[in-house]
Structure formats: C-alpha cells, structure tokens
Protein backbone atom coordinates (compact mmCIF):
# COMPACT_ATOMS: atom_id res chain seq x y z
CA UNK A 1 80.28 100.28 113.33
CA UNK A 2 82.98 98.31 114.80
CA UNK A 3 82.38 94.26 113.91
CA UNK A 4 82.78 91.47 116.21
CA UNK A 5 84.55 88.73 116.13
CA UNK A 6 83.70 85.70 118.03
CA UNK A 7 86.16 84.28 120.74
CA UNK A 8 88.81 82.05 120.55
CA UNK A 9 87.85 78.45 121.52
CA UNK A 10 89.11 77.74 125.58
CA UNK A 11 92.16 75.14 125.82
CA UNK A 12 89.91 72.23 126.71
CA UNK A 13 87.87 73.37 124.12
CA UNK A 14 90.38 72.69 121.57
CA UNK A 15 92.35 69.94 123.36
CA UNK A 16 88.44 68.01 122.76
CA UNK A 17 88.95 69.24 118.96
CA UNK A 18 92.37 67.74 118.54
CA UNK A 19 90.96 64.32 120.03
CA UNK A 20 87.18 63.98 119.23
CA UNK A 21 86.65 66.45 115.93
CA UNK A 22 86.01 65.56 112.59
CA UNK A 23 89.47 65.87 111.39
CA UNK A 24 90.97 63.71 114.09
CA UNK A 25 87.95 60.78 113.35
CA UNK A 26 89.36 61.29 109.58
CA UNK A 27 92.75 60.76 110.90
CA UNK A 28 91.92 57.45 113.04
CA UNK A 29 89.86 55.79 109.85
CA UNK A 30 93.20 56.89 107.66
CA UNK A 31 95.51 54.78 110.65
CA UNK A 32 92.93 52.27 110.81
CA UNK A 33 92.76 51.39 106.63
CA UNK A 34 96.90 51.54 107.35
CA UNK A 35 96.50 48.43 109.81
CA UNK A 36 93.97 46.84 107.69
CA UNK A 37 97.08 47.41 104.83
CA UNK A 38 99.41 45.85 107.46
CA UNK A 39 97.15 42.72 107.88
CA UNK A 40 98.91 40.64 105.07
CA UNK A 41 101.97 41.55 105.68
CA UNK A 42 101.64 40.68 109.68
CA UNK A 43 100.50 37.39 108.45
CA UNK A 44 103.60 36.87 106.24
CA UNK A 45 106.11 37.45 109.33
CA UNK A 46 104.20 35.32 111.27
CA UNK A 47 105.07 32.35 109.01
CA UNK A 48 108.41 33.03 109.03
CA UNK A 49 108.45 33.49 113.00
CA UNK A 50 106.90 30.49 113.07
CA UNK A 51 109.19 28.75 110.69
CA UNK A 52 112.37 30.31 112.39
CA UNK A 53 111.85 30.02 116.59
CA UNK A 54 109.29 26.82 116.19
CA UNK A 55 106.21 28.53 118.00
CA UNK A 56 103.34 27.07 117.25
CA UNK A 57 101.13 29.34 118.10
CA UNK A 58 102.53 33.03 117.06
CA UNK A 59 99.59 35.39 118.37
CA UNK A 60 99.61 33.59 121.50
CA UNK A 61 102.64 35.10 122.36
CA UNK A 62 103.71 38.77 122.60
CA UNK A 63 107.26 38.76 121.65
CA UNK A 64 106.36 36.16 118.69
CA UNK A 65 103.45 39.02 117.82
CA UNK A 66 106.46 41.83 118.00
CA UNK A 67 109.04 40.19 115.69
CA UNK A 68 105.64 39.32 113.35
CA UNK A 69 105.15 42.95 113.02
CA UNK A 70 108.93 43.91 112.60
CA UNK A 71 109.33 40.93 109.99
CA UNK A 72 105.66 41.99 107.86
CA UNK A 73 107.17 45.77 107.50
CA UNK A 74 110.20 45.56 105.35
CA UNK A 75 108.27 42.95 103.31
CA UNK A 76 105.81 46.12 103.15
CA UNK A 77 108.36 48.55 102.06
CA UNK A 78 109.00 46.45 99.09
CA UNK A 79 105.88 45.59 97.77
CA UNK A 80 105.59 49.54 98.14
CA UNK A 81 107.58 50.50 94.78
CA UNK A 82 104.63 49.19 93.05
CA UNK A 83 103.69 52.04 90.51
CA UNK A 84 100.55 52.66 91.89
CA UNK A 85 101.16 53.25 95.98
CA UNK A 86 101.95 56.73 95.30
CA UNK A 87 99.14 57.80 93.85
CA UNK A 88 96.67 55.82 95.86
CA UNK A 89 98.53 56.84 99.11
CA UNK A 90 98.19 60.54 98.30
CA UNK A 91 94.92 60.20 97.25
CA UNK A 92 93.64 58.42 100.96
CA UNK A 93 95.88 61.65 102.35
CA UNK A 94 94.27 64.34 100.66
CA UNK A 95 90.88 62.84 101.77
CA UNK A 96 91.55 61.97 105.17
CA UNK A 97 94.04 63.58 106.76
CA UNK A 98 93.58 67.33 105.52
CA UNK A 99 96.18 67.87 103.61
CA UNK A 100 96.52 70.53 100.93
CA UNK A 101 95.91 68.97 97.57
CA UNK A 102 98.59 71.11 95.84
CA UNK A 103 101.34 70.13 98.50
CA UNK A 104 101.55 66.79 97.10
CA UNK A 105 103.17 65.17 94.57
CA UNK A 106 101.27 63.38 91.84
CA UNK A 107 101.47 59.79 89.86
CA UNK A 108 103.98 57.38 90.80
CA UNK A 109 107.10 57.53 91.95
CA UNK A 110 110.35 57.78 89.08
CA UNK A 111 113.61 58.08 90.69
CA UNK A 112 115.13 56.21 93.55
CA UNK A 113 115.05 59.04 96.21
CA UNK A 114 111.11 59.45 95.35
CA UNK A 115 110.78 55.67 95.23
CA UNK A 116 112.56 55.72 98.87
CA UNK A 117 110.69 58.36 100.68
CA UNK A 118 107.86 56.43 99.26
CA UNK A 119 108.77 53.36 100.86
CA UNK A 120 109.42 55.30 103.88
CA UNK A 121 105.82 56.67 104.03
CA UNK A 122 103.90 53.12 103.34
CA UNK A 123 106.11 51.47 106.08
CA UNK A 124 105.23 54.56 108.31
CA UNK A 125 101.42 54.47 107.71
CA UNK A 126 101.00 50.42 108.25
CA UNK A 127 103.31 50.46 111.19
CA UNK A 128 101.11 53.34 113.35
CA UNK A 129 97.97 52.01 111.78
CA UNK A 130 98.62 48.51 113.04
CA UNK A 131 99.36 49.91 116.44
CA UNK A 132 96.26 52.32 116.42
CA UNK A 133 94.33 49.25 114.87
CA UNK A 134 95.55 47.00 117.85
CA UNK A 135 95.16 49.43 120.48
CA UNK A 136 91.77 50.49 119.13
CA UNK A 137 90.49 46.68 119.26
CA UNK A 138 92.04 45.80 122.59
CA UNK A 139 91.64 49.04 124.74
CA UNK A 140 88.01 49.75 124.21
CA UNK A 141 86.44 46.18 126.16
CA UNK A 142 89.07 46.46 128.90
CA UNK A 143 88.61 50.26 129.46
CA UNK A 144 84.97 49.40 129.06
CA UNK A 145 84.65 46.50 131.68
CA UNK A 146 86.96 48.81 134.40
CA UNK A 147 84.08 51.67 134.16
CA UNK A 148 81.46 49.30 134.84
CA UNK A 149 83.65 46.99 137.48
CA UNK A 150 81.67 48.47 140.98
CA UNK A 151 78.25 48.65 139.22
CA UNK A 152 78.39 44.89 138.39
CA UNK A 153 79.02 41.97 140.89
CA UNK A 154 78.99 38.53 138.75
CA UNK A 155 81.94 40.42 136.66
CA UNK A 156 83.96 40.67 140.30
CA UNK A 157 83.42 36.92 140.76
CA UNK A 158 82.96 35.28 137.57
CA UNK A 159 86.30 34.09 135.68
CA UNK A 160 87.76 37.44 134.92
CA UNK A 161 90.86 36.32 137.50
CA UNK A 162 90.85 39.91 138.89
CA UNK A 163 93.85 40.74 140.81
CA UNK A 164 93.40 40.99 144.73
CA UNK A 165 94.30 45.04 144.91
CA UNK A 166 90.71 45.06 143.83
CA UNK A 167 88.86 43.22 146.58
CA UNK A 168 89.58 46.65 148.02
CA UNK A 169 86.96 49.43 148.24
CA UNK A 170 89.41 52.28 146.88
CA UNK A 171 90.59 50.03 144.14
CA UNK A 172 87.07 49.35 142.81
CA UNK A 173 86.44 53.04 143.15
CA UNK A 174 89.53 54.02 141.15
CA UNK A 175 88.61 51.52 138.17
CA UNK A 176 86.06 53.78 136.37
CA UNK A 177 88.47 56.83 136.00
CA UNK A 178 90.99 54.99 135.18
CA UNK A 179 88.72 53.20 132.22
CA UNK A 180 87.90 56.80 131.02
CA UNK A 181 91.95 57.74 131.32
CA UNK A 182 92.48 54.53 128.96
CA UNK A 183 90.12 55.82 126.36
CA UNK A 184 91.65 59.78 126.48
CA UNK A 185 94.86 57.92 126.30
CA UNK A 186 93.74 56.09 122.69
CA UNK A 187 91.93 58.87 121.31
CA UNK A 188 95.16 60.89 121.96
CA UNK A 189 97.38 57.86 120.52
CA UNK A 190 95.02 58.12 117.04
CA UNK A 191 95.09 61.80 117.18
CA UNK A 192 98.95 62.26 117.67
CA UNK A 193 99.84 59.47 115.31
CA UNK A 194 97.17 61.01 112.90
CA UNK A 195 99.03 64.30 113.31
CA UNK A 196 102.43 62.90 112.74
CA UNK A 197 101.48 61.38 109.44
CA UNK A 198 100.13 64.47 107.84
CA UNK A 199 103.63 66.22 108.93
CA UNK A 200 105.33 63.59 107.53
CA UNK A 201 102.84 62.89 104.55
CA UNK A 202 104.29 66.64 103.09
CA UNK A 203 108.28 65.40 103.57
CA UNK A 204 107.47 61.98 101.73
CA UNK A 205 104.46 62.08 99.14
CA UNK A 206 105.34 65.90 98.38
CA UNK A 207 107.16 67.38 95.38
CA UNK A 208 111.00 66.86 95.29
CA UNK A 209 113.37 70.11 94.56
CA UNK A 210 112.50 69.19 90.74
CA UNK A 211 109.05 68.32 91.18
CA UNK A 212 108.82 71.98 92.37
CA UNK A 213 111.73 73.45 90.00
CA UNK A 214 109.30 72.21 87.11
CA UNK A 215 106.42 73.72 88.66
CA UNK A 216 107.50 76.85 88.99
CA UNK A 217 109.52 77.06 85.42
CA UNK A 218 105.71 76.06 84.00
CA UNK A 219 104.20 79.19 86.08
CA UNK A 220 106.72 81.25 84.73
CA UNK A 221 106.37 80.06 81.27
CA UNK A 222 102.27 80.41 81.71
CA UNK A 223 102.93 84.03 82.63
CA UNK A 224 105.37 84.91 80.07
CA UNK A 225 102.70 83.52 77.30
CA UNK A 226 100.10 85.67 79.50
CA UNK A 227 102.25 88.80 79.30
CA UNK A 228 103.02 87.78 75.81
CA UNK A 229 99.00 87.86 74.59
CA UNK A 230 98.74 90.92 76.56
CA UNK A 231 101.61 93.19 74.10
CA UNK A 232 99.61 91.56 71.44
CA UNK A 233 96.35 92.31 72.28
CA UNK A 234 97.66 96.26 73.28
CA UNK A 235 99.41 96.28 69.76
CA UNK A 236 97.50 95.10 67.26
CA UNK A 237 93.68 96.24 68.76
CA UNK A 238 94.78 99.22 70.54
CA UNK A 239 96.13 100.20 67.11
CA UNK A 240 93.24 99.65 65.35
CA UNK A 241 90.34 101.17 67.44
CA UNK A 242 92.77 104.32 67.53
CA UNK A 243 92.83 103.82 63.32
CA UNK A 244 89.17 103.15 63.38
CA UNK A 245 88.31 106.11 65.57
CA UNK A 246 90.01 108.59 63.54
CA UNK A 247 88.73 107.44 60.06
CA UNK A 248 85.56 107.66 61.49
CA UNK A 249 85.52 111.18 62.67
CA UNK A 250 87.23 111.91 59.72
CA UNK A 251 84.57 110.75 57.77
CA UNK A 252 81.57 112.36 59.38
CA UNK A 253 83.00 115.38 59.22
CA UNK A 254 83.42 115.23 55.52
CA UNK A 255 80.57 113.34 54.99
CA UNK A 256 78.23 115.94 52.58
CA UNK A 257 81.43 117.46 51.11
CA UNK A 258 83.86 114.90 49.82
CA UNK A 259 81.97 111.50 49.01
CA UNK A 260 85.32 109.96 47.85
CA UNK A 261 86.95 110.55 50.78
CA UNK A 262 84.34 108.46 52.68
CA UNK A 263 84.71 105.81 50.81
CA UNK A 264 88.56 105.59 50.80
CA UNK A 265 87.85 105.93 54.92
CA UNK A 266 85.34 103.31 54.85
CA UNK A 267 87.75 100.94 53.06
CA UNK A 268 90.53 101.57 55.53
CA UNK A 269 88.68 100.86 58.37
CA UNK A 270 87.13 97.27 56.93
CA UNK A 271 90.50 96.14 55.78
CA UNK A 272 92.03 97.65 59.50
CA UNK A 273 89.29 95.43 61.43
CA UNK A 274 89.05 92.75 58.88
CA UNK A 275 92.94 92.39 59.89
CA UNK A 276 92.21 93.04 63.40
CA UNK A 277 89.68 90.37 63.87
CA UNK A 278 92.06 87.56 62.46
CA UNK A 279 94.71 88.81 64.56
CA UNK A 280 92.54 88.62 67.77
CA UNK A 281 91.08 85.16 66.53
CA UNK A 282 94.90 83.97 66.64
CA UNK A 283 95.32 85.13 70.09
CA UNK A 284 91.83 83.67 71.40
CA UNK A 285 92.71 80.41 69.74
CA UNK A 286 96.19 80.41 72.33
CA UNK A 287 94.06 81.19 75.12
CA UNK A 288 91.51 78.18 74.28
CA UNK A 289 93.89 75.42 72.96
CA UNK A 290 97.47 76.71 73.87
CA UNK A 291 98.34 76.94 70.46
CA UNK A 292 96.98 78.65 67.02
CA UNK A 293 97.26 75.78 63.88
CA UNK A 294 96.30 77.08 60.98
CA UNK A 295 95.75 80.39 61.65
CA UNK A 296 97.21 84.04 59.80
CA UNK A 297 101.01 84.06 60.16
CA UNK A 298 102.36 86.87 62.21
CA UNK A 299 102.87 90.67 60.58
CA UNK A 300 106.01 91.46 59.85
CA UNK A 301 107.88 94.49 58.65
CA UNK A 302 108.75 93.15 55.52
CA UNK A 303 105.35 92.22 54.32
CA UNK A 304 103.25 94.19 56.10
CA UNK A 305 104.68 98.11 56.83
CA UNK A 306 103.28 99.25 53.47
CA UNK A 307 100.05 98.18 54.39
CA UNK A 308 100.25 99.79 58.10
CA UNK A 309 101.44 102.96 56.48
CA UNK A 310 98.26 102.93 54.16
CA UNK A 311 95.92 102.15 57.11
CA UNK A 312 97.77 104.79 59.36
CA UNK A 313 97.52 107.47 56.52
CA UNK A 314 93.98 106.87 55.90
CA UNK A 315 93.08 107.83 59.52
CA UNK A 316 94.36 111.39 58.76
CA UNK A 317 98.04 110.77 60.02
CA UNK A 318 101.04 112.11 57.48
CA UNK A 319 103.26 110.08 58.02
CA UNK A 320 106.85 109.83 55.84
CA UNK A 321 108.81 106.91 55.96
CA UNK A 322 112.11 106.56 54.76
CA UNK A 323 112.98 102.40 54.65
CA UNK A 324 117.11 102.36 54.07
CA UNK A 325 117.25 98.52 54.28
CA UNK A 326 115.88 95.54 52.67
CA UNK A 327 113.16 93.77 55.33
CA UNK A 328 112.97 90.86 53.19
CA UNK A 329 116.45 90.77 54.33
CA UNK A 330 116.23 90.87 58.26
CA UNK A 331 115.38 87.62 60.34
CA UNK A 332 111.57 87.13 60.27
CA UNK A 333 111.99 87.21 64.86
CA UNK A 334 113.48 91.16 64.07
CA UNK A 335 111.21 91.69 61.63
CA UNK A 336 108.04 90.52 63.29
CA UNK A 337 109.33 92.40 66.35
CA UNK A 338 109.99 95.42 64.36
CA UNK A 339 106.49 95.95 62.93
CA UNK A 340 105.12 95.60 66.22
CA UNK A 341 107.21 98.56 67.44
CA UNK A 342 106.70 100.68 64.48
CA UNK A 343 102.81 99.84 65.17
CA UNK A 344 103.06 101.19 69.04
CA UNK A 345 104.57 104.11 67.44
CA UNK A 346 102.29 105.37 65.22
CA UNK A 347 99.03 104.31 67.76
CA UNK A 348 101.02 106.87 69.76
CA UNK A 349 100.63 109.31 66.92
CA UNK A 350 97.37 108.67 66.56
CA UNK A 351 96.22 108.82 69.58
CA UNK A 352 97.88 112.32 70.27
CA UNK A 353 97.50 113.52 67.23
CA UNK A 354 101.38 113.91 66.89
CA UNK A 355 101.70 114.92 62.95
CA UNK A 356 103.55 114.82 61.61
CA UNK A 357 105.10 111.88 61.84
CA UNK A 358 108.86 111.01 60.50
CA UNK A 359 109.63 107.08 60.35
CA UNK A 360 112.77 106.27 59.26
CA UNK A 361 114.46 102.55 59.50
CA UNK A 362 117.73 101.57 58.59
CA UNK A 363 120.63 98.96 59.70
CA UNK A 364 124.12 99.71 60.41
CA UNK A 365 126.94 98.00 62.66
CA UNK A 366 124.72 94.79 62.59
CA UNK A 367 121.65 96.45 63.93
CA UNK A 368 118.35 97.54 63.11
CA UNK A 369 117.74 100.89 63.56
CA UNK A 370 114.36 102.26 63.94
CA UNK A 371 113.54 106.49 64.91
CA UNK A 372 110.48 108.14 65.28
CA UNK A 373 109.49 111.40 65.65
CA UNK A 374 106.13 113.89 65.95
CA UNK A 375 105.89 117.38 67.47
CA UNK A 376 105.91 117.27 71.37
CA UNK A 377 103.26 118.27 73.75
CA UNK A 378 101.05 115.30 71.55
CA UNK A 379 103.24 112.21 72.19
CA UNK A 380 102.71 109.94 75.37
CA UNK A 381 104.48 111.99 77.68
CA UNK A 382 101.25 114.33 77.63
CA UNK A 383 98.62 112.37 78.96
CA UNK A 384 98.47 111.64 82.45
CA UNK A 385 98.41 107.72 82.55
CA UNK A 386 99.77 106.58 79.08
CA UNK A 387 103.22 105.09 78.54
CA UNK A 388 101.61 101.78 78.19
CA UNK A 389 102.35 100.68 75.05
CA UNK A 390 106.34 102.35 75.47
CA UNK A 391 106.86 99.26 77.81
CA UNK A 392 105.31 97.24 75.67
CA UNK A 393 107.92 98.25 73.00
CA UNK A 394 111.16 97.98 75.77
CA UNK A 395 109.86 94.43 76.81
CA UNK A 396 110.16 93.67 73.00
CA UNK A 397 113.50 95.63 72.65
CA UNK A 398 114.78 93.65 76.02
CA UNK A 399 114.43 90.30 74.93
CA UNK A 400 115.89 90.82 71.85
CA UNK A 401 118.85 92.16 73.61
CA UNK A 402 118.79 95.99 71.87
CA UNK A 403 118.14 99.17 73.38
CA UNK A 404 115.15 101.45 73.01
CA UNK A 405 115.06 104.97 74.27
CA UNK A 406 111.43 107.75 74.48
CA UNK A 407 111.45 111.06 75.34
CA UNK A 408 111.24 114.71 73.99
CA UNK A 409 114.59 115.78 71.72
CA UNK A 410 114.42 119.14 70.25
CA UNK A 411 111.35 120.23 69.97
CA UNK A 412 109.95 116.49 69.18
CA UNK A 413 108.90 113.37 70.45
CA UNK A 414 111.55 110.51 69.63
CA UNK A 415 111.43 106.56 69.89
CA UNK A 416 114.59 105.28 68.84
CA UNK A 417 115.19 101.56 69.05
CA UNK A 418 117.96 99.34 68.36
CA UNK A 419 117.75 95.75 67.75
CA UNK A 420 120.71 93.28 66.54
CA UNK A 421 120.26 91.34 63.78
CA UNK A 422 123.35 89.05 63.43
CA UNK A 423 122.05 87.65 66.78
CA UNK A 424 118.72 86.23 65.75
CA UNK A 425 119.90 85.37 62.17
CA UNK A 426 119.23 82.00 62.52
CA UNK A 427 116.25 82.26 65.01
CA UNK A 428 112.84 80.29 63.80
CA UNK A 429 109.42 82.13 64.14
CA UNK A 430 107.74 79.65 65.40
CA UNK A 431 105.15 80.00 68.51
CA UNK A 432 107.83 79.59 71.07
CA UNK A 433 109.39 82.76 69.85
CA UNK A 434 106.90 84.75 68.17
CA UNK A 435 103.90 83.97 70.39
CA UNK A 436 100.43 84.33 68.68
CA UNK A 437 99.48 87.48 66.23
C-alpha cells in the first residue's frame, strides 16, 4: 500500500514561518537579550560623546545616538575576551537560535584567532540586537497609531503635529496598510538578523581546524580501542567456548567408560573459563572506566603457551609444538601479540577439527617466525562465513609491521606469520600498546 506523504507548505505559508514561527520568536528574544547586553556599553559612549562634542543631551539627538552606539561596541569587543563569553554565548545560541549543539565549540576561548572571532561574534550580536531592540521599541506605537489614524478623530487633531498630506482622504486611507507594512518590515528585520547570526554563530563560536583535528584524532582513537576490545573478546572467548565445547563432548561421550578422563576434562575446562572470565573482566573494566588498574596482566607467549597447549590438548586436539627460541627473550609487545595469534590458530583447529596440528615457532633474520599447519578441507577456508579471526590475526601482524599469510599448501592448511623483533625491542606493554586482556 503506497504511503502518503503530506504536502509541502505553500510560499506564504512558509514566508509566515520564517517571520512569525517559533524559531524566528527564539531568534528575536536571542537579538533582544543582545541589545539588553549592548545597554551598558551604549551608555559608556554616550559619556564620552558627551565629553568630546559638548551635547548635553546625547539621546536627544540622532547623530549623538549613532556615534554612542559606534563608540559602546569596540568597548564591547574588549570586555568580550573575558573567559566566560564563550561559553555563555554558545550556550544562549544553542537555546535560541537552533543551532546544532555539536557544531559548536566549547569553554572559553585559548588562542588569539579563537579569542578574535570571539570578539567578532559579541560585537555582532549587541550591534543587531541593539538595532532589533530599538526598532522593536520604536516601530510598534507608530505602526500602531497609523492603523488606527481614520478610526480615531481627537488623534487627527490633538498634538500629534501630523503632516498636511494627511488632511487628505487617500492619505488617511493609505495609513493602516502602511502600519501593517511597518510591522512585516520588523518582523522580517528580527527574522533576517536572527538568521544571519546563526550563519555566522557556526564561523565564530564553532570549532577551529584543531578544535576539529582533535575531535576527530579522539574518534579515531575511540574506535581503534573499540576494534581493539573486539580482537580480544574474538581471541580469548571465542577460544575458550570452542575449548569448552569440545572437552565437553569429549567427556559425555566417555563418561561411563573412562572416569579419569572426565576429570582431567573437567579440570581443563574450569582452569580454561576460570582464565576466561578474568580476561573478559579486564576488557569490561576498559569499557566501564577506560582503563583496567589492577587487573591480570596480559598472556603472553612466554608465560603462557604451555598452558594454552595443555588447555588445547585437553579438548581432544594433538597438537606438537616445536618452540626454537627463547620467549622470555622476545619483547613482551611480540610476545603478547604472538600468543594471541598462536590462540586464533588453534580455535581454528578446534573449531574444524583440523588434527593434527603442527606449531612450530622460531626467530631468524630478526624476526619471529610462527607456522601452522592441520589437514585441509577442516581449516577456515571450509566453512562458508569464517575467516574472522584470520583478520583478526593480519590486523595484529599489520601493526606490528610483519607479514602473515593463510591458505592451503600441500595438502594442509598453513598460517605463517612474521613479526620483527628488533623493532619493538624497546616497546613498553602498557595499555596504550597492549590494550586490555
């Protein structure tokens, strides 16, 4: 059933929007607070017009009321590197004039060019509003008396000093439109000056090149540590459940037969989610207070692959592992990196049921060198979907700057990866680098 869609407003129908809607009574209260703001600062320049031409009366005069207003607004654009105009200038915008929140910039200004376009905006905002303000006080009464000029006599001859044109009959008739034209003509004064200010607000109170630079280095930083969690969480659980499953199975099916066996299986899999659990407390800590204190340091290959090996045999994988290097030797950033690929390879295994499985790690030419192989038509190439957890591993292999490469090779399913280690000899695993385990 086709929908329908109501029809777009007429052009008078918006024209009224622009001038009489919500939005554009926002706008006018926004340019009215600015003339309120522009008050003192009127009232300053009037002193010194006073002081400097000898008027004696200042706002009896227009051109004495004129150089009040152009002396009050530099004085304005001074006192507006106060800390706090900023803020409380994007805060009256994002309230009243409909502007987007995140397109503005937040606390106070810090270098000059902010400081300027700051200036720029406050010395903007009082000079409309004190227009809008004065043209809002006077035009209202005089638009006002011209719409009700023919309906009331005394006004014609009281001591309103009309001017003759208006002893004539056309004149009189022409007043009230042209009171009603007055009024259109303010509301679309407030509404175009309203309009001008929120296009300018986004050029002044917005976010500088850096302001923005920052912001988008911390979204990329938020998504790295996202993406980050995410190889964690397919790692270290994903191993385990496929660990869990198998001991499990392996276990029922031997249940009556081989009561030792059970145990051993039931062992496995409380140390496997007893280590499991910690790991995704780490992570879950991150996500809740953007760090981990305190919590279990990160796996690595040199304190951990024996125990992997255990947990990986005891699920019914035979697995042989032939370790030509010293881990305690390698930087803990390779090593931490390491057992996390070695991990995504033998969840591979387990999950396909690729046994068995030939590990074999060893360094030469500066590099870590890591191969493993099961029998094809079991490894992640087979199932429709998978491969997962492979670009897990070449994310892992990328940022350290080595080179991983999957695929069948003789009869078998190889991962071979290659990661330098003279490179990250000196590197720190701390949270910046190792991310939460």
């Amino acid at each position: 059933m086709p929908t329908s869609s109501s029809p777009a407003p007429s052009p008078p129908v918006r024209a009224a929007a622009f001038l009489f809607g919500g939005r554009a009574r926002r706008r006018w209260i926004h340019l009215v607070l600015g003339g309120a703001l522009a008050m003192p600062y009127v009232l300053a320049g009037s002193v010194a017009v006073a002081v400097f031409t000898g008027v004696n009366d200042v706002f009896a005069s227009l051109p004495a009321q004129l150089g009040s207003f152009a002396v009050g607004l530099p004085i304005a654009a001074a006192t507006s590197l106060f800390p706090l105009t900023r803020p409380l200038e994007s805060a009256a915008v994002r309230a009243l004039c409909g502007v987007d929140a995140g397109l503005l910039a937040d606390g106070p200004a810090r270098t000059r060019a902010e400081r300027t376009r700051t200036a720029a905006w406050f010395t903007l905002h009082l000079g409309l509003g004190g227009i809008v303000s004065g043209m809002s006080l006077a035009v209202p009464p005089f638009a006002a008396a011209l719409v009700v000029l023919p309906l009331v006599v005394p006004l014609r001859g009281g001591s309103l000093e009309l001017p003759g044109v208006l002893d004539h009959t056309w004149a009189l008739a022409l007043c009230p439109p042209a009171g009603l034209a007055m009024l259109a003509a303010l509301a679309a004064c407030a509404a175009g000056g309203g309009a001008l200010l929120a296009r300018c607000a986004l050029a002044l109170l917005g976010p500088t090149p850096e302001d923005r630079l920052a912001a988008a280095e911390a979204r990329a930083a938020g998504l790295a540590v996202r993406n980050r969690l995410a190889r964690e969480l397919h790692d270290s659980v994903g191993h385990a459940l496929s660990a869990v499953t198998l001991q499990a199975g392996a276990a029922r099916r031997v249940l009556d037969s081989d009561v030792e066996f059970v145990r051993e299986a039931l062992a496995a899999i409380e140390e496997t989610t007893r280590r499991t659990v910690g790991e995704l407390d780490a992570v879950l800590g991150v996500l809740r207070d953007g760090d981990a204190p305190g919590t279990a340091p990160a796996p690595t290959l040199a304190g951990d692959l024996d125990g992997l090996l255990r947990r990986t045999r005891a699920a019914g994988l035979r697995v042989t592992a032939t370790v030509g290097t010293d881990p305690a030797a390698l930087p803990p950033l390779v090593s931490r990196e390491a057992y996390r690929i070695v991990q995504e390879g033998l969840s591979n295994a387990l999950r396909h049921s690729g046994e068995p499985v030939t590990l074999r790690v060893a360094t030469a030419d500066g590099r870590l060198e890591i191969t493993m192989e099961n029998p094809l038509g079991a490894g992640p190439a087979a199932r429709p979907g998978g491969g997962h957890g492979l670009r897990g591993v070449a994310d892992r292999v990328r940022l350290l700057g080595g080179t991983a490469r999957a695929g069948a090779a003789g009869g078998a399913w190889r991962l071979h990866v290659r990661l330098p280690v003279r490179a990250h000899a000196g590197a720190p695993l701390t949270e910046e680098t190792r991310g939460p385990s």
